[in-house]
C-alpha atoms as a PDB file:
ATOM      1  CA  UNK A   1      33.526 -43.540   5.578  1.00  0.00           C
ATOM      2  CA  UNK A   2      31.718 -46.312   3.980  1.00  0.00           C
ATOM      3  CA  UNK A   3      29.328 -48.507   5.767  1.00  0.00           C
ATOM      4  CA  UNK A   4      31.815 -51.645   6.125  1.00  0.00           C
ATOM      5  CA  UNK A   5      33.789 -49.711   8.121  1.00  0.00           C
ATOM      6  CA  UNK A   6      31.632 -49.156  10.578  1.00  0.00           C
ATOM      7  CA  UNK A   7      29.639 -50.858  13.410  1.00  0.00           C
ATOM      8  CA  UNK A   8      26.577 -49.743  15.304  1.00  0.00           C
ATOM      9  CA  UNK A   9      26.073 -50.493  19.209  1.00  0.00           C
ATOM     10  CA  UNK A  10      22.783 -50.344  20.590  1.00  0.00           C
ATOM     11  CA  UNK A  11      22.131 -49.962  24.225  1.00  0.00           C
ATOM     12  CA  UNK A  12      19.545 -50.941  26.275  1.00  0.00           C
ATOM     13  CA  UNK A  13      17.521 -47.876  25.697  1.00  0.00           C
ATOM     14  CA  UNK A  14      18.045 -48.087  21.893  1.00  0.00           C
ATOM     15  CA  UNK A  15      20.301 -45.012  21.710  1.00  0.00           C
ATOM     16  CA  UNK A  16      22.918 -46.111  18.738  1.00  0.00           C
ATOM     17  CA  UNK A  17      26.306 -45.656  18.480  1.00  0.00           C
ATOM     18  CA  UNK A  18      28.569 -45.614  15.495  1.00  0.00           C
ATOM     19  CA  UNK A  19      32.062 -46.249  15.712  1.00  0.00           C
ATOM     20  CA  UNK A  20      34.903 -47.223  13.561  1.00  0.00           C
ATOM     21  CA  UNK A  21      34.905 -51.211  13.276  1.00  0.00           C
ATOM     22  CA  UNK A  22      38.741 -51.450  14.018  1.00  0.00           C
ATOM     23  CA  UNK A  23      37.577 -49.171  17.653  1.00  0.00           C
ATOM     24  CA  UNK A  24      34.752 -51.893  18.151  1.00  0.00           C
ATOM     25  CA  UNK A  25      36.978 -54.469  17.594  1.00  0.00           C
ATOM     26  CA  UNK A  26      39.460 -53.978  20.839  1.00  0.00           C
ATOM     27  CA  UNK A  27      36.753 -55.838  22.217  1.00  0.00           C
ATOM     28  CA  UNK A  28      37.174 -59.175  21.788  1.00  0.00           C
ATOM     29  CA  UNK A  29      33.308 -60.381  22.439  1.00  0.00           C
ATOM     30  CA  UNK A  30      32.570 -57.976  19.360  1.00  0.00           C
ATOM     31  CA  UNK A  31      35.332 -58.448  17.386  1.00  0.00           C
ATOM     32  CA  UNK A  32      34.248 -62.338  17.855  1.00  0.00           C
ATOM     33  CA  UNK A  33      30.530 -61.583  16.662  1.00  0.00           C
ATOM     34  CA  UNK A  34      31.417 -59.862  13.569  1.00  0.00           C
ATOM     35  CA  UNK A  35      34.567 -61.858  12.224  1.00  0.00           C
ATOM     36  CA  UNK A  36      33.553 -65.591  13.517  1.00  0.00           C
ATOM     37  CA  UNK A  37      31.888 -67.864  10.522  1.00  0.00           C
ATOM     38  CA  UNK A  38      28.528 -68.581  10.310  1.00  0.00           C
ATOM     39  CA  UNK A  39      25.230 -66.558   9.626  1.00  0.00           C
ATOM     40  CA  UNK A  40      25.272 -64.389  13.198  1.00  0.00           C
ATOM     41  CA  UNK A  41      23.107 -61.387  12.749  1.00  0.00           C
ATOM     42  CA  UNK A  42      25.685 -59.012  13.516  1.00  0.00           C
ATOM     43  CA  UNK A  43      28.101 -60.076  11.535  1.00  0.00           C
ATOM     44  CA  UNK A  44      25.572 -59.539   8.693  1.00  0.00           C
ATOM     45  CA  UNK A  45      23.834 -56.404   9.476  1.00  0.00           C
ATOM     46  CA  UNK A  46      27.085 -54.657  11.531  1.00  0.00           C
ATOM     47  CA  UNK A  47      25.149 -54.176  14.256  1.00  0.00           C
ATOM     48  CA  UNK A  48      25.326 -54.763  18.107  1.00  0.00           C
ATOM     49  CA  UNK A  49      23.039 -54.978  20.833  1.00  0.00           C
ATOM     50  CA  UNK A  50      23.134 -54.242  24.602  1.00  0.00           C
ATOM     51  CA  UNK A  51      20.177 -55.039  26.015  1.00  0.00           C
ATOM     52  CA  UNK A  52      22.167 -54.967  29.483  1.00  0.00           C
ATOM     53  CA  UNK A  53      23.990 -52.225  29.206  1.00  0.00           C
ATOM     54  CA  UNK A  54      22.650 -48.582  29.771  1.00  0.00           C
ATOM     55  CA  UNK A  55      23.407 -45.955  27.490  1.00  0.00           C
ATOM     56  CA  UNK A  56      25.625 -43.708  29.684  1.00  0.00           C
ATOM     57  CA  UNK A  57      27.973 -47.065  30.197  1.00  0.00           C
ATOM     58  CA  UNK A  58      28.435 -47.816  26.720  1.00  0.00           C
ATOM     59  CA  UNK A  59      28.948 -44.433  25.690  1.00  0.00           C
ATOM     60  CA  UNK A  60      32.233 -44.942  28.199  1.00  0.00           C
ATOM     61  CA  UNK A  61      32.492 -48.070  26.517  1.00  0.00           C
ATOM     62  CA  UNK A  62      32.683 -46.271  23.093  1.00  0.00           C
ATOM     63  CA  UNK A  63      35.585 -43.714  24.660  1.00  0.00           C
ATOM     64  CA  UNK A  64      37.588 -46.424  25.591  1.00  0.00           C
ATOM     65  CA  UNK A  65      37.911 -48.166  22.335  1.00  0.00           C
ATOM     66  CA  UNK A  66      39.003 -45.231  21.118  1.00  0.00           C
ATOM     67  CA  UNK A  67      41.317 -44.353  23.638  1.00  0.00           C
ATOM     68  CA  UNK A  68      42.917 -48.109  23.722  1.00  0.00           C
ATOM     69  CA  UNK A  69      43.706 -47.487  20.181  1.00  0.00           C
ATOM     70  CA  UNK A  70      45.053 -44.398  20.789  1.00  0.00           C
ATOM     71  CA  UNK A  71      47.419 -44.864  23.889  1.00  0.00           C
ATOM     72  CA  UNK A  72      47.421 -48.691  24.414  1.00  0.00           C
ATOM     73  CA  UNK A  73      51.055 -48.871  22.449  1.00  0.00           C
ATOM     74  CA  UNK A  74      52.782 -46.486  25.084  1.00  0.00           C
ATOM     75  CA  UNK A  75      53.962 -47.875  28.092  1.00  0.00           C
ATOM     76  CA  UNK A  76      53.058 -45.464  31.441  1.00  0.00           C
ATOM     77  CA  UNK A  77      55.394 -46.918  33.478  1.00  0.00           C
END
């Protein structure tokens, strides 16, 4: 997986995650960050931080991207 393709979240501790860039972008405040124009440090470096948000919180965080773009076509109901 080449670099591009991935995007690094940072928590508040500093612990890094690296996920797939189309998981990171079901978020909408990220997916904002790294596609919107202008010189915005994450955009260029791929990298996000948390200083807010604990380790253990974005790690759920993380899981849920993945699961969302897993399971977020099916209907449950």
């Amino acid at each position: 997986m080449k670099k591009e393709d991935t995007v690094k979240l940072i928590s508040a501790e500093g612990f890094e995650f690296v996920v797939d860039k189309e998981a990171a972008m079901v978020s909408q405040t990220i997916h904002n960050m790294l596609t919107s124009p202008g010189s915005f440090a994450e955009r260029q470096h791929g990298e996000v931080t948390f200083p807010e948000i604990s380790t253990t919180i974005l790690e759920k965080i993380c899981q849920y991207f993945y699961w969302h773009l897993q399971f977020a076509r099916f209907s449950f109901l």
